[in-house]
Every structure is written in C-alpha cells, then in structure tokens.
N, C-alpha and C. Protein backbone atom coordinates (compact mmCIF):
# COMPACT_ATOMS: atom_id res chain seq x y z
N UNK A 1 109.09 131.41 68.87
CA UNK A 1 107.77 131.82 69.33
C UNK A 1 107.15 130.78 70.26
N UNK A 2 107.37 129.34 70.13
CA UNK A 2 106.59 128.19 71.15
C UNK A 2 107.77 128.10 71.86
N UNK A 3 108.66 128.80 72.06
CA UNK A 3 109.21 128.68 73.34
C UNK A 3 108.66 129.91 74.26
N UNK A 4 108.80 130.75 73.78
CA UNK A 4 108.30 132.21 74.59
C UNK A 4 107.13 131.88 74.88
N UNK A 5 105.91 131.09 74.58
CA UNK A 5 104.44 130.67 74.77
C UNK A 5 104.85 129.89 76.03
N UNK A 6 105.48 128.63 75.76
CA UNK A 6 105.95 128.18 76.54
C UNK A 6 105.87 128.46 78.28
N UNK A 7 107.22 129.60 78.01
CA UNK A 7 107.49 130.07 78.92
C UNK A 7 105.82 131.01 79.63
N UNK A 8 105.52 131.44 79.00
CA UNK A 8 104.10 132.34 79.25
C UNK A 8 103.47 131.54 80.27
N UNK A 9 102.98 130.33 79.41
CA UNK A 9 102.33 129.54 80.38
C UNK A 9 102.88 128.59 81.46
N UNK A 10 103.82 128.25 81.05
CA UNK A 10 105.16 128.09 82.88
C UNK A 10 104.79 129.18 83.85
N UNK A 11 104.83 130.29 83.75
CA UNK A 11 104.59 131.49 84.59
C UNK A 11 103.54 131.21 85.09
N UNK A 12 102.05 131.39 84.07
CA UNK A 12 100.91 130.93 84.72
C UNK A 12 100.56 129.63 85.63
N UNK A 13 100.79 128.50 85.04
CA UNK A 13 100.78 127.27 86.09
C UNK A 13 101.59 127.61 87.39
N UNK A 14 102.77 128.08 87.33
CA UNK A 14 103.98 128.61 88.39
C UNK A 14 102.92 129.39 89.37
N UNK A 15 102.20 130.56 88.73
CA UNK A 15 101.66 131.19 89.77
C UNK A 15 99.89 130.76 90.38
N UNK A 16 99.79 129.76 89.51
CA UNK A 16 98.46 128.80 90.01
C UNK A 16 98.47 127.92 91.13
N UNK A 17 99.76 127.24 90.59
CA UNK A 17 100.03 126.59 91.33
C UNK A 17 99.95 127.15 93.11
N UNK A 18 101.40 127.68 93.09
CA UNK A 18 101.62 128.73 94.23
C UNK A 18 100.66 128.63 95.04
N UNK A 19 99.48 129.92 94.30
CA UNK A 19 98.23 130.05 94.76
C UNK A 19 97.39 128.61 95.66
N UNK A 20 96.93 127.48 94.48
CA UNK A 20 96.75 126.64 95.02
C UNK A 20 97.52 125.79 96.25
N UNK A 21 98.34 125.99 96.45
CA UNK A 21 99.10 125.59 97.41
C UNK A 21 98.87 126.23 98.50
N UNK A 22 98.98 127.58 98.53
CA UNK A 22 98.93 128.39 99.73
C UNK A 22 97.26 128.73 100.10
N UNK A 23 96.54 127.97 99.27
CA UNK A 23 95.36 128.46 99.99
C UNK A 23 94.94 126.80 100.24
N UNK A 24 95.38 125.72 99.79
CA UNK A 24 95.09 124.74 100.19
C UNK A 24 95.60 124.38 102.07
N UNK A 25 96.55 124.58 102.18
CA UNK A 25 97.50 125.40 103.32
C UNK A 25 96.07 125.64 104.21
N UNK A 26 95.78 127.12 103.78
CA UNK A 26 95.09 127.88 104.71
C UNK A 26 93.50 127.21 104.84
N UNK A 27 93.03 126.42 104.30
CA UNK A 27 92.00 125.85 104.39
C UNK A 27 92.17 124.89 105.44
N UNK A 28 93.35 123.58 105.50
CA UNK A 28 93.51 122.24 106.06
C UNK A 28 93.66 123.56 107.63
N UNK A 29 94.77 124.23 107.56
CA UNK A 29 94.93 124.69 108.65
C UNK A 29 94.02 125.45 109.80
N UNK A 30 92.84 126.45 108.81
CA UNK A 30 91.65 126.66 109.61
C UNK A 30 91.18 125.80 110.21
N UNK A 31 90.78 124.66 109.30
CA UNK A 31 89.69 123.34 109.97
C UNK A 31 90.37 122.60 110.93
N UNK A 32 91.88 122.34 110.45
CA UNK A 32 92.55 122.10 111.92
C UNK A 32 92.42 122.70 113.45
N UNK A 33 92.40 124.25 112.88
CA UNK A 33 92.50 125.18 114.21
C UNK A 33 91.12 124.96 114.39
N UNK A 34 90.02 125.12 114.15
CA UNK A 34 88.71 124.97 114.70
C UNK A 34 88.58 123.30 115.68
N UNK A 35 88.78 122.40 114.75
CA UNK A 35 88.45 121.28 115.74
C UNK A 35 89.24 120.66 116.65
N UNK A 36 90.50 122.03 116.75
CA UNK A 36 91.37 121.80 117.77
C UNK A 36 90.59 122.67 119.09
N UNK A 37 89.98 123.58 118.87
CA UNK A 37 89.30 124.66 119.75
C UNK A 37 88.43 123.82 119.92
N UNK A 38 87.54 123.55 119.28
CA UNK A 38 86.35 122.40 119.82
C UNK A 38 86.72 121.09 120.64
N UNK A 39 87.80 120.82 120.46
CA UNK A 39 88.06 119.89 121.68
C UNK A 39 88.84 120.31 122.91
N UNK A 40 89.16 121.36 123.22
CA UNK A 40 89.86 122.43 124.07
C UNK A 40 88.11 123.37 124.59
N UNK A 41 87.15 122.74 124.13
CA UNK A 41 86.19 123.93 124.27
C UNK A 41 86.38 125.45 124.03
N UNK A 42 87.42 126.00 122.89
CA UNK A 42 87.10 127.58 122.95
C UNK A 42 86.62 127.77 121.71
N UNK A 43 86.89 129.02 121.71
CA UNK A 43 85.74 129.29 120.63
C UNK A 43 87.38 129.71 119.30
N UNK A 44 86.91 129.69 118.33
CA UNK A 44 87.94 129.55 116.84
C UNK A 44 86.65 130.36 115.99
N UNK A 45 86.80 131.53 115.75
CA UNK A 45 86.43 132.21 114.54
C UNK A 45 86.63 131.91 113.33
N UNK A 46 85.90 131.34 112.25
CA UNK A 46 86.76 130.83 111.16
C UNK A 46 86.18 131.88 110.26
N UNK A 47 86.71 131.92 108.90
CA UNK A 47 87.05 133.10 108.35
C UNK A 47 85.74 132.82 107.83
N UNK A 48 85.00 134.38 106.95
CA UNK A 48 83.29 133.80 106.57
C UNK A 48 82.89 133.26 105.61
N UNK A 49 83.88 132.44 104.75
CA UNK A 49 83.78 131.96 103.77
C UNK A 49 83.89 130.41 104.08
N UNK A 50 84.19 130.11 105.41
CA UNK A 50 84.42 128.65 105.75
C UNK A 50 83.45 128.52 107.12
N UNK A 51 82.81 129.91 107.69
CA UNK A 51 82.18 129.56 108.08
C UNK A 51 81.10 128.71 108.81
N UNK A 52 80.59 127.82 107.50
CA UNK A 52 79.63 126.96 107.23
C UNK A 52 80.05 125.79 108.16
N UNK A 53 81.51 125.70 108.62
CA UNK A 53 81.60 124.41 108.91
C UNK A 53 81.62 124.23 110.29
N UNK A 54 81.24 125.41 110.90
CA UNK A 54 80.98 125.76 112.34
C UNK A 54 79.74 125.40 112.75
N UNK A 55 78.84 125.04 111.48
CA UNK A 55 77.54 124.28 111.74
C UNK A 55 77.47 122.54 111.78
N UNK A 56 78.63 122.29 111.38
CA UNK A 56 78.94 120.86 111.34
C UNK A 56 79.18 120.04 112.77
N UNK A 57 78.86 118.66 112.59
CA UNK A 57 79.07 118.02 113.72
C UNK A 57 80.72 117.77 113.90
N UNK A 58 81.39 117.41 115.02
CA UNK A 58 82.81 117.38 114.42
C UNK A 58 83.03 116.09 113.59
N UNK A 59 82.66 114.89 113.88
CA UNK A 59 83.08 113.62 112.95
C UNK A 59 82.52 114.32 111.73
N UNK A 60 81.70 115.11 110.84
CA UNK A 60 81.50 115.12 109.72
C UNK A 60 82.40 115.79 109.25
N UNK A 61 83.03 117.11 109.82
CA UNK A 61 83.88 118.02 109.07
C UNK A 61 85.20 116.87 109.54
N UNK A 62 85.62 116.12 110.01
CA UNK A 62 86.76 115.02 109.80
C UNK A 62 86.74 114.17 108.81
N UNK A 63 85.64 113.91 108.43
CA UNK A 63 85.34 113.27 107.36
C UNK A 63 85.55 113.95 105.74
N UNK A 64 84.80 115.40 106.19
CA UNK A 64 84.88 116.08 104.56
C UNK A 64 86.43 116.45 104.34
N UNK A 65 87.36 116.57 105.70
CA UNK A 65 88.61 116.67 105.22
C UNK A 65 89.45 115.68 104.41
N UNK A 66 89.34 114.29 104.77
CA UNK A 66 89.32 113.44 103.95
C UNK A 66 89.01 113.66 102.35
N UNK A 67 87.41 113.80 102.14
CA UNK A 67 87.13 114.53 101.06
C UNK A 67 87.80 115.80 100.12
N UNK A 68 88.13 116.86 101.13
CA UNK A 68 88.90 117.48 100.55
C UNK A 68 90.49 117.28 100.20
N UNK A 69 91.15 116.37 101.05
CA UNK A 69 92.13 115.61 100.52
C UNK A 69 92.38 115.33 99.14
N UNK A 70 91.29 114.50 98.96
CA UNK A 70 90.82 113.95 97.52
C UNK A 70 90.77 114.78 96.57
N UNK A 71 89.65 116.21 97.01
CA UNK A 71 89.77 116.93 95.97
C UNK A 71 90.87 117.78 95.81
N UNK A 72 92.11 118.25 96.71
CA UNK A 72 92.80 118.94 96.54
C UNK A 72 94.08 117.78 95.66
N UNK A 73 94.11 116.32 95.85
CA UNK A 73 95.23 115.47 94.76
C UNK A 73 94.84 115.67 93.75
N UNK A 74 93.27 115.44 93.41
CA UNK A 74 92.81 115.57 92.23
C UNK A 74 92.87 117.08 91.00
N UNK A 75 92.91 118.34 92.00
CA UNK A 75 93.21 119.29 91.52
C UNK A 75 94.94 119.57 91.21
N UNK A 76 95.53 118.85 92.07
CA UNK A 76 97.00 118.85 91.61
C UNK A 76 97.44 117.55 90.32
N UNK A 77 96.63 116.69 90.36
CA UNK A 77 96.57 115.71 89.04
C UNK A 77 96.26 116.89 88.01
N UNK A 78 95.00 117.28 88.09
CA UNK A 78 94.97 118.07 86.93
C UNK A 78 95.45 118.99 86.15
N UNK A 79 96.17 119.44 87.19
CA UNK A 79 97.21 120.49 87.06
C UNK A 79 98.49 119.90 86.14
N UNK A 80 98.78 119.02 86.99
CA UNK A 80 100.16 118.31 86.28
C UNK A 80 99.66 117.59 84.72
N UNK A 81 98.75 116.75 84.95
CA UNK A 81 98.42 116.30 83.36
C UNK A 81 98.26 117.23 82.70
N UNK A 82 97.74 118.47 82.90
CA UNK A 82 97.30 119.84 81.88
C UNK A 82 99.15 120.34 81.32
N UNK A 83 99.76 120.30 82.41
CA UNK A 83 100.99 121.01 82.33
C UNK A 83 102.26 119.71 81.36
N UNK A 84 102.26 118.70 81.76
CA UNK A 84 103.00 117.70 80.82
C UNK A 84 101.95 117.35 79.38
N UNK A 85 100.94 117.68 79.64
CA UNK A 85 100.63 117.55 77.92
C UNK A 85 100.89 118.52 77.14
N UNK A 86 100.71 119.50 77.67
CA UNK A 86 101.28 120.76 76.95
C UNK A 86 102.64 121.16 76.70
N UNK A 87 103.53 120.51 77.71
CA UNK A 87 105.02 120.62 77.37
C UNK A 87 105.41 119.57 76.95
N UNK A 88 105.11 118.41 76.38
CA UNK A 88 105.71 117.22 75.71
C UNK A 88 104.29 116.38 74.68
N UNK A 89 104.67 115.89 73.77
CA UNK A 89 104.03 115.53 72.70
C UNK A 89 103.92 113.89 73.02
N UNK A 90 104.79 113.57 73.70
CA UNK A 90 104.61 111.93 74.43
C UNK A 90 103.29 111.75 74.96
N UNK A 91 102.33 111.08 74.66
CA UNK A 91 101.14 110.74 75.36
C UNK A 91 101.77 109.84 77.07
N UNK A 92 102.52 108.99 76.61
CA UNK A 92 102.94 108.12 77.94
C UNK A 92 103.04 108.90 79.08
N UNK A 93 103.62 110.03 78.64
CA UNK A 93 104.07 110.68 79.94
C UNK A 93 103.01 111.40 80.58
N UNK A 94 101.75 111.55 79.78
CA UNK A 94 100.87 111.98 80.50
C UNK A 94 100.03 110.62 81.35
N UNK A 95 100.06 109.26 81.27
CA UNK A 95 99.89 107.95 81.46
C UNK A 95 100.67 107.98 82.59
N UNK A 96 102.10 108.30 82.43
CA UNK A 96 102.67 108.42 83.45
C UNK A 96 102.36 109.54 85.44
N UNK A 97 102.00 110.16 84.32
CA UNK A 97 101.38 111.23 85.26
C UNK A 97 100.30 110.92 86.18
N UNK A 98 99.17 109.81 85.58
CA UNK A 98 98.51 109.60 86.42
C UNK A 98 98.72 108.19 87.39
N UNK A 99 99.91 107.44 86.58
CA UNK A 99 100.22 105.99 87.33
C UNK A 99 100.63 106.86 88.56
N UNK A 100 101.75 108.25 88.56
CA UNK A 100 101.99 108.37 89.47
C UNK A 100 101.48 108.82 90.91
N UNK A 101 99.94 109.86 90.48
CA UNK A 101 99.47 110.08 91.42
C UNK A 101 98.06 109.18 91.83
N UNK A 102 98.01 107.72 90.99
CA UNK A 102 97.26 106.95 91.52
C UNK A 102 98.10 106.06 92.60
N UNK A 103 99.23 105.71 92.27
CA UNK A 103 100.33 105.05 93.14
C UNK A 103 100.04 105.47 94.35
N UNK A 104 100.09 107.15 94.49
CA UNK A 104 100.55 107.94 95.66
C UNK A 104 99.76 107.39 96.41
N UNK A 105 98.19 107.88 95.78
CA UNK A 105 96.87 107.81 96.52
C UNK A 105 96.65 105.94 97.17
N UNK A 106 97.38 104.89 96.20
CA UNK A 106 97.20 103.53 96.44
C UNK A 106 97.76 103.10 97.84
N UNK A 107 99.35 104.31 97.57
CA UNK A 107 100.43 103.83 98.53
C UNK A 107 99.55 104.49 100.47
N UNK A 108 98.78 105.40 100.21
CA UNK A 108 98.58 105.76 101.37
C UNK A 108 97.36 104.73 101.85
N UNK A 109 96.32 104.50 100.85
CA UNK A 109 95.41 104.16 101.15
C UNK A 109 95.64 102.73 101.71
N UNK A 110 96.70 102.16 101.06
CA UNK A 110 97.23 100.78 102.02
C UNK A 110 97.69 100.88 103.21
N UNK A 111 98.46 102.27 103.58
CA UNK A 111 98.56 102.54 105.46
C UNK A 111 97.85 102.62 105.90
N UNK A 112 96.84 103.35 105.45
CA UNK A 112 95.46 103.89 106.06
C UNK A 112 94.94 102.19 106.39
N UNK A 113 94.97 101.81 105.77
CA UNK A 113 94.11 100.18 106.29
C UNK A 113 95.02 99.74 106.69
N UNK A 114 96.18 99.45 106.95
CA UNK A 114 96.97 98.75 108.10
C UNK A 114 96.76 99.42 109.29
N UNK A 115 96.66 100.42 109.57
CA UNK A 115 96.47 101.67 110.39
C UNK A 115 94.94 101.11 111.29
N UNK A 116 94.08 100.82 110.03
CA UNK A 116 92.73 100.08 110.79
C UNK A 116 92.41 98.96 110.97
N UNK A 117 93.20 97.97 110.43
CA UNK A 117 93.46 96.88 111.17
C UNK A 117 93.96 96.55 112.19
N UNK A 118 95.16 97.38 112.61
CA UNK A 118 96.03 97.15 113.83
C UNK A 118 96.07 98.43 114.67
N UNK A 119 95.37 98.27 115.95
CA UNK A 119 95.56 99.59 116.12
C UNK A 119 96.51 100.16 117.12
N UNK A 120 97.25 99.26 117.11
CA UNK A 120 99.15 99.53 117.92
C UNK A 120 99.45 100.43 116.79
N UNK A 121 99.53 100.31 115.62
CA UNK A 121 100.04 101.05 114.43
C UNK A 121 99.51 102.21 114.22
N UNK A 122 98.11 102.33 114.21
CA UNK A 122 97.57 103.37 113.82
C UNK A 122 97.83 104.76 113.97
N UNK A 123 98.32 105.29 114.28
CA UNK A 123 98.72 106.43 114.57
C UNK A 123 99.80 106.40 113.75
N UNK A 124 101.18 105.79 113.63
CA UNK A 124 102.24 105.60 113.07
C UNK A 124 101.66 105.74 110.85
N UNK A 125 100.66 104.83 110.95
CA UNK A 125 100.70 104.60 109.33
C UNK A 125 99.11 105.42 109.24
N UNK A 126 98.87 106.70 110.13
CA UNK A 126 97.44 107.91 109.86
C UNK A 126 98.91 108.80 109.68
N UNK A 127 100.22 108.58 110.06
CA UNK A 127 101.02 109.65 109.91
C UNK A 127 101.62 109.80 108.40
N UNK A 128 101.89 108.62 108.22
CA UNK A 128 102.59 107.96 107.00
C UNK A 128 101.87 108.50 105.80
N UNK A 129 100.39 108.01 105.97
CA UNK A 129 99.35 107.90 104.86
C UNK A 129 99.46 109.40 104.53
N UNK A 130 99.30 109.99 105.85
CA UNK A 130 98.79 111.66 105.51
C UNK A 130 100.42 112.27 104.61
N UNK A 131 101.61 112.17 105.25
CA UNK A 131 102.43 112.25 104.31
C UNK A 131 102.59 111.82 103.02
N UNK A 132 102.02 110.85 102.84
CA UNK A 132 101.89 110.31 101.30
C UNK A 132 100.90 111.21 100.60
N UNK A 133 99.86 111.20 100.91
CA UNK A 133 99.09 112.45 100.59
C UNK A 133 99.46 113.53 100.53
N UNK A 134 100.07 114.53 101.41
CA UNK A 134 100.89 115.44 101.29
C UNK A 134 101.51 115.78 99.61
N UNK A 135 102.29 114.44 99.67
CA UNK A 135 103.17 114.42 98.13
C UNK A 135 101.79 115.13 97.05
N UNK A 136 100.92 114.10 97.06
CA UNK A 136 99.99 114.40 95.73
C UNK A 136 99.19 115.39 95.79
N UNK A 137 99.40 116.36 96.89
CA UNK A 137 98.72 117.88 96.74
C UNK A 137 99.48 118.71 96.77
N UNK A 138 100.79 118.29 96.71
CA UNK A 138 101.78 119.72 96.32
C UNK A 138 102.12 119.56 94.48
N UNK A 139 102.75 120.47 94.37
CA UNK A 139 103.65 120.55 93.29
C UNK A 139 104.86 120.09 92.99
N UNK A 140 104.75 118.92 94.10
CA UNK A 140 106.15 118.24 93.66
C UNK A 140 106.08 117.21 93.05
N UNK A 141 105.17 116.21 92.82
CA UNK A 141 105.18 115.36 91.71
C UNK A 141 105.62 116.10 90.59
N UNK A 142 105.25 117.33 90.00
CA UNK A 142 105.28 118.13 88.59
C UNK A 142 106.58 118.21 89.00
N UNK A 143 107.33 119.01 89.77
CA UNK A 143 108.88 119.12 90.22
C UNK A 143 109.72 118.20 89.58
N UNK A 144 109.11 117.02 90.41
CA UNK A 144 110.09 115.73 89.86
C UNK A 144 109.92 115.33 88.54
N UNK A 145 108.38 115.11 87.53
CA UNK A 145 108.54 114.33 86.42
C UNK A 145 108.62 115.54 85.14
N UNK A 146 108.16 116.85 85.38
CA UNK A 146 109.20 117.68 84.61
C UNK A 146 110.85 117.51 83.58
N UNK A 147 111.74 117.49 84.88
CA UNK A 147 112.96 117.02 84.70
C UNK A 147 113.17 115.79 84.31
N UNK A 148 112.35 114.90 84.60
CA UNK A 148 112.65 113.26 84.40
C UNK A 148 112.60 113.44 82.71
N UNK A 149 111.46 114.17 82.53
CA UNK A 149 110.91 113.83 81.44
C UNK A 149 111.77 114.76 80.39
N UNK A 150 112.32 115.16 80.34
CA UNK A 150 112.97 116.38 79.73
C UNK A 150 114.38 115.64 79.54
N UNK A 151 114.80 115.20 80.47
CA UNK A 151 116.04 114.03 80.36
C UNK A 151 115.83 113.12 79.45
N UNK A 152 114.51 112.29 79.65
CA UNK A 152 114.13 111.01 78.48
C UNK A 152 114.07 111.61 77.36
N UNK A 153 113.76 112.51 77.26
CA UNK A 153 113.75 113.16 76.09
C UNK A 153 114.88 113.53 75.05
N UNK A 154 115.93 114.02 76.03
CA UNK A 154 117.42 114.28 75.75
C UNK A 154 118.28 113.12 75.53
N UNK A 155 117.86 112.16 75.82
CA UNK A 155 118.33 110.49 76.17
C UNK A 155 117.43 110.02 74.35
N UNK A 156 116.76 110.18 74.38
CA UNK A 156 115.99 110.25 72.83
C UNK A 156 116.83 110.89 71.68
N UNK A 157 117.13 112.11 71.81
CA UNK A 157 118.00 112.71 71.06
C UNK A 157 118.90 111.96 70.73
N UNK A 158 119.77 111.98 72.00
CA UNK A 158 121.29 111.05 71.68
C UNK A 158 121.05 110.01 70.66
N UNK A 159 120.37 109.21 70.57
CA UNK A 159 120.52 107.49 70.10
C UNK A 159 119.33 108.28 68.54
C-alpha cells in the first residue's frame, strides 16, 4: 500500500513539476521577447496576465527577473525538499537537498561578481551564472539526488 501511495504522489510532483517548468519557460521567455522589442522599438503584446509589466521601466523588469530567478530556485527547492522527505526517512538527505541548491545559488552568485568586477569577463561569467541558475530551476537537481539517494540507501542494506 506505501508503495502504490508512493507511486500516486511521484505522478503528482512528476506532473507539477512539468507544469512548473513549462510555465516558468513561458514567463522568462515573454519578458525576454518584450524587452527584446523594446530595444528594437516594436511593439510585443504580452499575454494579459503579464501584462502589468508593459508598465514597467525596462531596468526594473531586468531587475524583477533576477527576482524571479530567485523565486522560481526557491520553488524548485521546495519542491525537491517536499519530494525527498517524503520518499526517504533520512533527515540528511533533506540537509542535503538544500546544501545543494544553496551551492548552486553560491556557485553562480560568485560569477556574477567576477562578472562585475572585471568587465572583459562579464558577459562570459552573466553566461555561466545564468546557467548555474538554470540547474536550480529545473528538475534536475531532484533527477540527480533521487537516484543518489536510493543507491546510499541500497549501499546501507548491503553492510
């Protein structure tokens, strides 16, 4: 029976996830396409629920993307700590969960300031950083420490 639960709620996170992904997607990518039109001068319809940000100056909506950065790692942290506490009884690994997506967030935020210290680089480590970021708003941290953890586990058994 707590495997079939299990599985229940695998499905659900599976299709949350998804979701969150593909609309996180369609958000970065609107605001992209808009303040790409705004510096091209045309006009970018954004959908009417994002609207709002057609009232914005452009450095501010560059800024709240940043922000939403943040909140979209943070919603994939939550996700993953919700999902490894519930599939493993190890507290560490939920410890683990967040060393890893504080790392992520540490590892970019140190390009990001080499990036503004030097600005031969900058462009090179705004590319880097944003890829590092990348990692901690998908579902692949969960991808990877899933399996890790399921191994340590099996590695437990043995001995």
């Amino acid at each position: 029976m707590q495997k079939k639960r299990n599985y229940i709620f695998l499905f659900f996170i599976v299709c949350f996830i998804v979701f969150i992904s593909f609309y996180r997607d369609y958000f970065f990518r609107c605001i992209n396409a808009m303040l790409l039109a705004w510096d091209y001068e045309t006009d970018y319809p954004m959908p009417a629920h994002l609207d709002f940000f057609e009232q914005l100056e452009y450095d501010t909506v560059v800024n709240l993307k940043w922000v939403f950065t943040i909140f979209f790692s943070f919603v994939f942290y939550l996700i993953s700590h919700f999902t490894i506490k519930h599939l493993f009884e190890n507290k560490q690994y939920t410890k683990i969960t967040g060393y890893a997506f504080l790392g992520l967030i540490s590892v970019s935020a140190f390009f990001m300031g080499i990036g503004v210290i030097s600005s031969s680089l900058s462009e090179r480590m705004y590319e880097f950083a944003r890829f590092i970021m990348g990692i901690a708003q998908s579902p692949l941290v969960l991808m990877i420490l899933i399996p890790a953890f399921i191994l340590t586990e099996k590695e437990k058994q043995k001995n």
